[in-house]
C-alpha atoms as a PDB file:
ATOM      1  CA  UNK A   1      -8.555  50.966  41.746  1.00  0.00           C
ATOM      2  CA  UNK A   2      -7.542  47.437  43.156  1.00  0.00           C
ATOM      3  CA  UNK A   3      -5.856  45.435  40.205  1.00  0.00           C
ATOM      4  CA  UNK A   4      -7.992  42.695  39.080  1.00  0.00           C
ATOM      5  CA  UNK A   5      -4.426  40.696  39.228  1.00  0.00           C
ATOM      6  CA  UNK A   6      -3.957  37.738  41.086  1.00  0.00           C
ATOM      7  CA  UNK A   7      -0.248  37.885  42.425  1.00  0.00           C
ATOM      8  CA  UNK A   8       0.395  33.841  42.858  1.00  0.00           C
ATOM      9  CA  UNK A   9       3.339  34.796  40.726  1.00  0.00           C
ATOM     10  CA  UNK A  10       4.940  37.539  38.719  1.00  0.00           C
ATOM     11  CA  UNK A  11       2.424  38.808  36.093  1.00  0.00           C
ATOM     12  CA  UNK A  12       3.352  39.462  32.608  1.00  0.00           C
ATOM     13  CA  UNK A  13       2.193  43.003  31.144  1.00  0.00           C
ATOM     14  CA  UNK A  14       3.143  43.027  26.926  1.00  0.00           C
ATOM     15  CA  UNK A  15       4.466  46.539  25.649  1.00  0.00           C
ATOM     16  CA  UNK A  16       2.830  47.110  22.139  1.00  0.00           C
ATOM     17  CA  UNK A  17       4.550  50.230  20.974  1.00  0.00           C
ATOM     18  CA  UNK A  18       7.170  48.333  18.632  1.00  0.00           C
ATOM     19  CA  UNK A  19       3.896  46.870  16.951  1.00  0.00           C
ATOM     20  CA  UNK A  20       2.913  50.739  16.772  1.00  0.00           C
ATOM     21  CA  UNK A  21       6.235  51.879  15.470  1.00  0.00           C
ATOM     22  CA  UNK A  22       5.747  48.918  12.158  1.00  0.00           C
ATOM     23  CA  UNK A  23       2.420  50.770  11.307  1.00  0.00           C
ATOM     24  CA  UNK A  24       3.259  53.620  12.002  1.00  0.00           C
ATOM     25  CA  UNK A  25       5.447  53.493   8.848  1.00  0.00           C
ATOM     26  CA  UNK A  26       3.105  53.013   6.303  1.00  0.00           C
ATOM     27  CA  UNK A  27      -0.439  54.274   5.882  1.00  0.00           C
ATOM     28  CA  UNK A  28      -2.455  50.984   6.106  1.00  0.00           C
ATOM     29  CA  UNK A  29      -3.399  50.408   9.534  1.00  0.00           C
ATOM     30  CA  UNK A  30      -0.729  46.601   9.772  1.00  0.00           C
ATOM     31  CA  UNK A  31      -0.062  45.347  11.908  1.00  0.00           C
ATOM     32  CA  UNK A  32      -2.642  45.907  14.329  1.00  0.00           C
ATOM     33  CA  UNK A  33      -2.097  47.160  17.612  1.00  0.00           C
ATOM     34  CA  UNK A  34      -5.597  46.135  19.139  1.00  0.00           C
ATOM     35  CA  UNK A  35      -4.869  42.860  17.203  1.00  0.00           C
ATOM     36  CA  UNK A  36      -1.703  42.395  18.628  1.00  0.00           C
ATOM     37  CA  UNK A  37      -3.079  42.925  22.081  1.00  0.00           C
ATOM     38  CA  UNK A  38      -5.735  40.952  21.769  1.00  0.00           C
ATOM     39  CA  UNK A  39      -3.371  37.651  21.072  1.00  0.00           C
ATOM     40  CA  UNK A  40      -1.064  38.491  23.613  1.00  0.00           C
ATOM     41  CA  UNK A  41      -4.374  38.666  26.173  1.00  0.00           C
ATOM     42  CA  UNK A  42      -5.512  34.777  24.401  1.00  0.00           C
ATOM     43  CA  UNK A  43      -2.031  33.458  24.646  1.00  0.00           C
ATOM     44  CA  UNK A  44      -2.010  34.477  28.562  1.00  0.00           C
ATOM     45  CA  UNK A  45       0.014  37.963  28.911  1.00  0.00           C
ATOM     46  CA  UNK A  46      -2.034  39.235  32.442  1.00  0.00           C
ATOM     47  CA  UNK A  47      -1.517  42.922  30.962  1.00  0.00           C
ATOM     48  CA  UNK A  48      -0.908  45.212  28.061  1.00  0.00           C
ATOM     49  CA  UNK A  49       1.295  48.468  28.376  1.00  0.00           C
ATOM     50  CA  UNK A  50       1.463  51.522  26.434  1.00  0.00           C
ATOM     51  CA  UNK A  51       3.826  54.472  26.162  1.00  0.00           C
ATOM     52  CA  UNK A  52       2.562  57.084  24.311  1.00  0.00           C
ATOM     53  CA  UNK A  53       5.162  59.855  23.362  1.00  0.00           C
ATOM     54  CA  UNK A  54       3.535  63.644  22.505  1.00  0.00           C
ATOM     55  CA  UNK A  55       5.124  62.821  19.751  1.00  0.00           C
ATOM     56  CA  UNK A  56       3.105  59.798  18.149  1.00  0.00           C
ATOM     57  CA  UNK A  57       5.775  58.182  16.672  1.00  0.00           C
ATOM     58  CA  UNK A  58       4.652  55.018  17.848  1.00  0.00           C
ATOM     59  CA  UNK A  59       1.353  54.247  20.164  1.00  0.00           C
ATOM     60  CA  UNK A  60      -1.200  57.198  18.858  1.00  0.00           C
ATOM     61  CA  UNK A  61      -4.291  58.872  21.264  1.00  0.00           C
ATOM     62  CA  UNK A  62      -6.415  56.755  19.009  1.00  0.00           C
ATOM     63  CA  UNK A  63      -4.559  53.444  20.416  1.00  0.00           C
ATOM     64  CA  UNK A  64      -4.780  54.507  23.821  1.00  0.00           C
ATOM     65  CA  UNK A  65      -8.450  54.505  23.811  1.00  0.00           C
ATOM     66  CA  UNK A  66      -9.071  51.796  21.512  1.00  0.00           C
ATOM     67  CA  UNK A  67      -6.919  49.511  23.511  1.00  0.00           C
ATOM     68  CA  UNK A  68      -8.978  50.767  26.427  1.00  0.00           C
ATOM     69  CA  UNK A  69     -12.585  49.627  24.885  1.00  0.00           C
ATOM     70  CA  UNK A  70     -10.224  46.327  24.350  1.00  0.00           C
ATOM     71  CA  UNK A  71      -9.340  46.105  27.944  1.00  0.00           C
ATOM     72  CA  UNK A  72     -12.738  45.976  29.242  1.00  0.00           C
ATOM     73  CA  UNK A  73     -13.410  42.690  27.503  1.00  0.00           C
ATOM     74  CA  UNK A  74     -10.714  41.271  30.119  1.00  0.00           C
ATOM     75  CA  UNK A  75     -11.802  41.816  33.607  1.00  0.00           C
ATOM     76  CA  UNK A  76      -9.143  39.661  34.600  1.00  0.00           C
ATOM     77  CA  UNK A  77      -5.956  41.440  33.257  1.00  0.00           C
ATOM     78  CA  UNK A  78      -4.398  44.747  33.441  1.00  0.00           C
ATOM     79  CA  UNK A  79      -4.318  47.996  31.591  1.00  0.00           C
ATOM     80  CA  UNK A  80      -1.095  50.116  32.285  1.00  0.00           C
ATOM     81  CA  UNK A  81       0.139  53.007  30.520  1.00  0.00           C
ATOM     82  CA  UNK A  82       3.172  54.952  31.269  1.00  0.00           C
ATOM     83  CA  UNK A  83       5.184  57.959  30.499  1.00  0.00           C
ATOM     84  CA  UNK A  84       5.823  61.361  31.755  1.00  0.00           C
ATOM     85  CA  UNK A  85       3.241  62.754  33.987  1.00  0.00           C
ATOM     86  CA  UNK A  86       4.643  66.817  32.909  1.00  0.00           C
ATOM     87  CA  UNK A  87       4.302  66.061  29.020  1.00  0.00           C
ATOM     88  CA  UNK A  88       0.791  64.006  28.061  1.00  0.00           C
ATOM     89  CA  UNK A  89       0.417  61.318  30.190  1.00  0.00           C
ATOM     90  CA  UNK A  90      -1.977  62.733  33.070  1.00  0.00           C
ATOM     91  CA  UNK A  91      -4.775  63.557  29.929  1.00  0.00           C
ATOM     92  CA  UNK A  92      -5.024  59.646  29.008  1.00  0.00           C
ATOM     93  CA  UNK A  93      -5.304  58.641  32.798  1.00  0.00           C
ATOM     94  CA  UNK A  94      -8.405  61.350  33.865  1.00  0.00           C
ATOM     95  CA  UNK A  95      -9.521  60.045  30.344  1.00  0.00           C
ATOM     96  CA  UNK A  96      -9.125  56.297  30.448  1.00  0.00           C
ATOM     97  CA  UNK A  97      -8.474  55.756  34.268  1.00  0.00           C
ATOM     98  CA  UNK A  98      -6.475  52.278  33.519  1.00  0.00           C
ATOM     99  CA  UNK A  99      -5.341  49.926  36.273  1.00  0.00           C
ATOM    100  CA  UNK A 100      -1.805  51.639  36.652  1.00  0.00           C
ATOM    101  CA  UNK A 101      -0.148  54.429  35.526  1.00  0.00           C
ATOM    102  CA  UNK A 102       3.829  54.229  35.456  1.00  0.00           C
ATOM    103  CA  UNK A 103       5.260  57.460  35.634  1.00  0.00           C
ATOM    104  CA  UNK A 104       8.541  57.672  33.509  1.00  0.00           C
ATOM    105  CA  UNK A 105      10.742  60.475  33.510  1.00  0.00           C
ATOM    106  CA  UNK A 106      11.669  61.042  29.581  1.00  0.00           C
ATOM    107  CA  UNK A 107      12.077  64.077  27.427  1.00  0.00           C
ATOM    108  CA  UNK A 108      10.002  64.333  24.926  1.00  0.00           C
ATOM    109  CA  UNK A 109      12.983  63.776  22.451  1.00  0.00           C
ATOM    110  CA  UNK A 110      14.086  60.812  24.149  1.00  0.00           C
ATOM    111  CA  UNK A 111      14.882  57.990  22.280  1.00  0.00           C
ATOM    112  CA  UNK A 112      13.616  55.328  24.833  1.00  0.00           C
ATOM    113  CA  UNK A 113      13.288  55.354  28.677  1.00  0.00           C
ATOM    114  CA  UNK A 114      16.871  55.533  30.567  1.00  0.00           C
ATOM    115  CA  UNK A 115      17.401  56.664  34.118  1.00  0.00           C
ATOM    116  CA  UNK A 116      14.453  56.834  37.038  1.00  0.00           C
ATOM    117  CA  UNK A 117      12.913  59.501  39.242  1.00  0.00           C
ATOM    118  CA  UNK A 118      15.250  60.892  41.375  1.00  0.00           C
ATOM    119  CA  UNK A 119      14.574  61.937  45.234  1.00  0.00           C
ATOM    120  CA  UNK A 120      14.445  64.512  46.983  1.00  0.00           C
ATOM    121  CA  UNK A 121      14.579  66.463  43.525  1.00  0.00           C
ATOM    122  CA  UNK A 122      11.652  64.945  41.756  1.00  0.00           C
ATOM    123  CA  UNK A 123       9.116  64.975  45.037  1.00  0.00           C
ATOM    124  CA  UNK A 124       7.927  68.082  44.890  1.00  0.00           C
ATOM    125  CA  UNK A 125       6.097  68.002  41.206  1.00  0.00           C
ATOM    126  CA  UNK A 126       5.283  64.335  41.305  1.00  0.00           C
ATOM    127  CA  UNK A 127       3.436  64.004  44.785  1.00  0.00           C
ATOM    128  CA  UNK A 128       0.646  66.374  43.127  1.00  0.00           C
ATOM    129  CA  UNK A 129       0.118  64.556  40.640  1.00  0.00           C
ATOM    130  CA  UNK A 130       0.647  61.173  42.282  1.00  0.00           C
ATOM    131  CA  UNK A 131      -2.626  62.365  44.334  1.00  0.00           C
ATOM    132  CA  UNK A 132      -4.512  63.248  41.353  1.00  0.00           C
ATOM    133  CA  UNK A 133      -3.773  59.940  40.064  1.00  0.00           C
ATOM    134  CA  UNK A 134      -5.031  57.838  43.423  1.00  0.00           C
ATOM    135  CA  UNK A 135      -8.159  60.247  43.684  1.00  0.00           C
ATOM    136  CA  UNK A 136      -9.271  58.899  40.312  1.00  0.00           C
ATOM    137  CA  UNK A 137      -8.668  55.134  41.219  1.00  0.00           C
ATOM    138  CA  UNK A 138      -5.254  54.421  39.293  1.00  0.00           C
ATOM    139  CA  UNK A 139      -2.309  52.718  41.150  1.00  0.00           C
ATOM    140  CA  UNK A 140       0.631  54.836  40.595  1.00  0.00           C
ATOM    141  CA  UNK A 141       4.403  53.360  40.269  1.00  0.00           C
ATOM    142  CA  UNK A 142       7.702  55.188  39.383  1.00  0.00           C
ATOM    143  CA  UNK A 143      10.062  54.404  37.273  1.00  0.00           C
ATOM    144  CA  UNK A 144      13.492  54.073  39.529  1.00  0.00           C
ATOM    145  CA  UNK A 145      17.002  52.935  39.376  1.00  0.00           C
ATOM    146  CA  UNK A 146      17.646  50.055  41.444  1.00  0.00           C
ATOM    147  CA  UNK A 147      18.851  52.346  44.457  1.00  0.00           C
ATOM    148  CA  UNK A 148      18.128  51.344  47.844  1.00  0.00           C
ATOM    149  CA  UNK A 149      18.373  54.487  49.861  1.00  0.00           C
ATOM    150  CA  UNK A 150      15.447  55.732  47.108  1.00  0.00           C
ATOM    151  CA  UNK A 151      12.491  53.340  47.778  1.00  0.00           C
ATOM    152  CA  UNK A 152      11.360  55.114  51.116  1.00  0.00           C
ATOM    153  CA  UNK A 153      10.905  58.338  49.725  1.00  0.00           C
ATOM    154  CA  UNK A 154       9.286  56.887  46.904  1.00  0.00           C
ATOM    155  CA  UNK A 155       6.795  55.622  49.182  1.00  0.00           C
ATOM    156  CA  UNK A 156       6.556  59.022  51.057  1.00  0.00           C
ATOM    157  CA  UNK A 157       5.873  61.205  47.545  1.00  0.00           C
ATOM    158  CA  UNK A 158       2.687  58.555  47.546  1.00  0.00           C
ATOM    159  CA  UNK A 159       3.418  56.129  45.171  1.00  0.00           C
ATOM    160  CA  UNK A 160       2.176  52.413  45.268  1.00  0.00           C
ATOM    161  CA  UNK A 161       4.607  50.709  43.263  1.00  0.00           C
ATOM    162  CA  UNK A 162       7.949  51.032  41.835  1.00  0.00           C
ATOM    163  CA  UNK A 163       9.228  49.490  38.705  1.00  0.00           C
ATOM    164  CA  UNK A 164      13.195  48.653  38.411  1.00  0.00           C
ATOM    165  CA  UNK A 165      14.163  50.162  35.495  1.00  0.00           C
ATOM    166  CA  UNK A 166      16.306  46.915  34.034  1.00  0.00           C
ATOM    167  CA  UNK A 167      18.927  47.780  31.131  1.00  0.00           C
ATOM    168  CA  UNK A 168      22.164  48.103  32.972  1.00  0.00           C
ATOM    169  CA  UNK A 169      21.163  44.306  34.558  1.00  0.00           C
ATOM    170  CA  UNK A 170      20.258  43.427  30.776  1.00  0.00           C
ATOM    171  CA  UNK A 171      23.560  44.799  29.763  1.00  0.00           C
ATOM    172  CA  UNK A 172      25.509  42.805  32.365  1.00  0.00           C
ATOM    173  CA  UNK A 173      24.025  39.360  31.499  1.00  0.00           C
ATOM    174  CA  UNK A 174      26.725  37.190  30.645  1.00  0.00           C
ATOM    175  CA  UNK A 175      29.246  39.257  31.690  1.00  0.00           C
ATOM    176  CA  UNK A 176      31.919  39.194  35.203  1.00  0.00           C
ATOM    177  CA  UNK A 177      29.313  42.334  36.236  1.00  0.00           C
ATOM    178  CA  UNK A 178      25.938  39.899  36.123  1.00  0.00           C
ATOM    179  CA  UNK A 179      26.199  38.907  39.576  1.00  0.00           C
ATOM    180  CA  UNK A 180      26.658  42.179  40.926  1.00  0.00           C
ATOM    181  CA  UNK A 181      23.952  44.140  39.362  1.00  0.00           C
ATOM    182  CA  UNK A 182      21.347  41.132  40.033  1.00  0.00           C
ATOM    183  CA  UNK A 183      21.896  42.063  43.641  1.00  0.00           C
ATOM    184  CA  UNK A 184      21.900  45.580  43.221  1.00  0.00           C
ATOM    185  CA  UNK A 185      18.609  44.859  42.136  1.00  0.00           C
ATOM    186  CA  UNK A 186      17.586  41.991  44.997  1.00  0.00           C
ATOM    187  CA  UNK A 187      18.859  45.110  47.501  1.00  0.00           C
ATOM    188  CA  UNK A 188      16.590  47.631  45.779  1.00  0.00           C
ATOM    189  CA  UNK A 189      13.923  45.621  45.510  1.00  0.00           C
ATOM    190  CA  UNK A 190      13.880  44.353  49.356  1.00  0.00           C
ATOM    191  CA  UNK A 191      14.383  48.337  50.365  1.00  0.00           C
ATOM    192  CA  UNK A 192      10.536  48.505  48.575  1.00  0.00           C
ATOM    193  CA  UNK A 193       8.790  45.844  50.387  1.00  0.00           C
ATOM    194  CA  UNK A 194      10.464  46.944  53.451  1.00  0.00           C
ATOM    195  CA  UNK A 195       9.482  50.994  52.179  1.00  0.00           C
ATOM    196  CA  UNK A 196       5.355  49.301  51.788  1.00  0.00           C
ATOM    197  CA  UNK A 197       5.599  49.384  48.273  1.00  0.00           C
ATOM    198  CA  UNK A 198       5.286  46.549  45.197  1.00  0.00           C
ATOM    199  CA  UNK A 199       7.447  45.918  42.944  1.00  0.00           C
ATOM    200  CA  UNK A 200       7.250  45.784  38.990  1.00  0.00           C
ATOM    201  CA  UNK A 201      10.831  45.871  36.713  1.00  0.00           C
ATOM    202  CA  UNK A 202      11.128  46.115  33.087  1.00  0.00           C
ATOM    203  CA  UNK A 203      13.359  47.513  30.383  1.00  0.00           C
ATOM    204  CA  UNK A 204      15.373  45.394  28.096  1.00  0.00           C
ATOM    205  CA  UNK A 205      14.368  41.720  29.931  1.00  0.00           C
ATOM    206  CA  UNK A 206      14.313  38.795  27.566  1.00  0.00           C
ATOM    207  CA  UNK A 207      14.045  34.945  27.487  1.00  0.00           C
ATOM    208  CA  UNK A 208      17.675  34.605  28.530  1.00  0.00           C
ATOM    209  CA  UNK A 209      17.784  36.648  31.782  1.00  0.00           C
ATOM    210  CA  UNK A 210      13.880  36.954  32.562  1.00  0.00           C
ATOM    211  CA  UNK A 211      13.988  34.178  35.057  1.00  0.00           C
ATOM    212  CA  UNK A 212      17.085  34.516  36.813  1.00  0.00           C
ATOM    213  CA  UNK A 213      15.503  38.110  37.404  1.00  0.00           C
ATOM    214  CA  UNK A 214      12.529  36.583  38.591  1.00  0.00           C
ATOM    215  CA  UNK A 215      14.336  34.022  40.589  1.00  0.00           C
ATOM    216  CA  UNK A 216      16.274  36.849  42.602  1.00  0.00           C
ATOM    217  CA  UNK A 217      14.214  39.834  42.560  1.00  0.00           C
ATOM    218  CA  UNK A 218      11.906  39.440  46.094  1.00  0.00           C
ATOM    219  CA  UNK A 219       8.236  40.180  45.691  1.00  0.00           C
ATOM    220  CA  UNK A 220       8.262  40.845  42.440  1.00  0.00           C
ATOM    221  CA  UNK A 221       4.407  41.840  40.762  1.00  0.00           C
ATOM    222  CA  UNK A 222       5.020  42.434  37.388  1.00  0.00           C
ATOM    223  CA  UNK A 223       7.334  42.769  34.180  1.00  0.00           C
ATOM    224  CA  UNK A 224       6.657  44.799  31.491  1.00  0.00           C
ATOM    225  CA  UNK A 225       8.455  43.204  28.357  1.00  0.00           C
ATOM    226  CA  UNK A 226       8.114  45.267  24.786  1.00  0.00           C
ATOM    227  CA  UNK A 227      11.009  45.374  22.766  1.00  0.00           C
ATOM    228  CA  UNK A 228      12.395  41.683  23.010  1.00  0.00           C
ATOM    229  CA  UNK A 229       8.688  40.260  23.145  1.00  0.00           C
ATOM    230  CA  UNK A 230       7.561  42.192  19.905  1.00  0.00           C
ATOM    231  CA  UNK A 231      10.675  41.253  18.151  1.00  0.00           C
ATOM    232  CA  UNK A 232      10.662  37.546  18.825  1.00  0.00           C
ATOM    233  CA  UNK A 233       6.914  37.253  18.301  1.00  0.00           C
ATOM    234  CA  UNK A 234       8.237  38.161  14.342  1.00  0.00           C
ATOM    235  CA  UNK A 235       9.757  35.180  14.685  1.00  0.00           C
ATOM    236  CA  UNK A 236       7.509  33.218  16.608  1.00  0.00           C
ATOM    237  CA  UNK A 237       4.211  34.388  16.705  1.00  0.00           C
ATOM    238  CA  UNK A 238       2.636  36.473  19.895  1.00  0.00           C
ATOM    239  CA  UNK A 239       1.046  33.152  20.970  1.00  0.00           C
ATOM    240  CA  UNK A 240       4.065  31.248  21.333  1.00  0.00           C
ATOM    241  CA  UNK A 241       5.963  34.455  22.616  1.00  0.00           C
ATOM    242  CA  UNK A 242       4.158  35.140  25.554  1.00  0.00           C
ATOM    243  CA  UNK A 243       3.642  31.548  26.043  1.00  0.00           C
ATOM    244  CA  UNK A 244       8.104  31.117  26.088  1.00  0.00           C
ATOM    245  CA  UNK A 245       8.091  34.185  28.574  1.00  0.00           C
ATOM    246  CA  UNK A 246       5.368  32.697  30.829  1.00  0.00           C
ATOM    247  CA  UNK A 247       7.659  29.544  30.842  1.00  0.00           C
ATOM    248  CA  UNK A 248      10.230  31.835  31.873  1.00  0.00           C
ATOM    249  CA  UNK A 249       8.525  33.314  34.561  1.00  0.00           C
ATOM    250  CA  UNK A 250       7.183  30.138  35.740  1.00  0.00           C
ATOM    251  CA  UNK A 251      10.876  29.105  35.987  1.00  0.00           C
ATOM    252  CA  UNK A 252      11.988  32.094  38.384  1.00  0.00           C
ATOM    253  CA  UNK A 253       9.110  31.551  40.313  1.00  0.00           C
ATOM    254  CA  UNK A 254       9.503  27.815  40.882  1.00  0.00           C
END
């Protein structure tokens, strides 16, 4: 399936598991995740992500389908949902079939997403499955570390896209090591393009250091953006959030 997207600049997909996680601790149904989503998608967001663990303890099967019914009120925007393509993930895509599926490798115990696929190691259970994915009309990307010498085989396992897994550039903002990891991700990100393959990144990106990623980072589709969105739309409002990260965007793109 061709993503309804238009790529004049980086798109903006809104991770609603931390919205999730808040309900999830009481019994009431609040806050809403299709509620949530459905401001984000007003406000302007171009997609909405999910990760659903096997364990539930945030986005539930329930969400992943009702967020679906959601999604086809927006033609225009993006459903992606990610996780590990051994554990639960490859039921929701032959059931749902959204836009992309992000294949992430966690444990199921994992506390949140933290290292990539790696190659040659990872190639032979993922092409498979990879296949299954395109057969059914879902782009596929992989999760990676911003490793040069990785994109290519990326590529050759099948995959469409790759997305930069981003904390150790989050962790170096403001610090002597800032400069260095932004082109360690430039470098990984130009060995994609040059590999045939788009580029998404997201993990820990904010309204500091969104658009000097944006700026740097060639060819860049697509950020996903939960943790830092969700916690400064408590603050803010989702409107106003993903309005502040489009201007962010907007400013690495200008």
């Amino acid at each position: 399936m061709n993503s309804p997207l238009s790529r004049h600049r980086t798109a903006l997909s809104v991770n609603v598991n931390k919205v999730a996680l808040v309900r999830n601790t009481r019994h009431l149904g609040i806050p809403s995740v299709t509620r949530a989503a459905l401001l984000c998608l007003q406000a302007g967001a171009q997609g909405i992500t999910v990760h659903p663990r096997p364990d539930e303890r945030h986005i539930r099967a329930q969400d992943v389908h009702e967020l679906a019914e959601l999604m086809k009120a927006w033609p225009g925007r993006e459903y992606n949902i990610e996780g590990n393509p051994s554990q639960n993930l490859m039921d929701f895509i032959r059931q749902v079939r959204p836009h992309q599926a992000t294949f992430v490798p966690d444990s199921e115990d994992q506390f949140t997403s933290d290292h990539g696929w790696s190659f040659p190691q990872d190639a032979e259970r993922l092409q498979p499955l990879i296949a299954e994915c395109r057969a059914l009309g879902v782009r596929v990307s992989l999760f990676m570390d911003p490793v040069p010498e990785q994109m290519a085989q990326a590529r050759a396992v099948g995959a469409d896209r790759i997305e930069l897994y981003t904390e150790p550039y989050a962790a170096a903002w403001g610090t002597g090591r800032q400069a260095a990891e932004l082109e360690r991700y430039r470098a990984a990100a130009q060995a994609a393009l040059d590999a045939g393959l788009g580029v998404n990144a997201g993990h820990d990106l904010n309204r500091d250091n969104l658009a000097a990623f944006v700026r740097t980072v060639p060819g860049l589709l697509e950020v996903s953006i939960g943790h830092a969105l969700i916690s400064d739309a408590l603050e803010l409002g989702y409107a106003a959030t993903v309005q502040a990260y489009q201007v962010c965007i907007g400013a690495g793109c200008s």
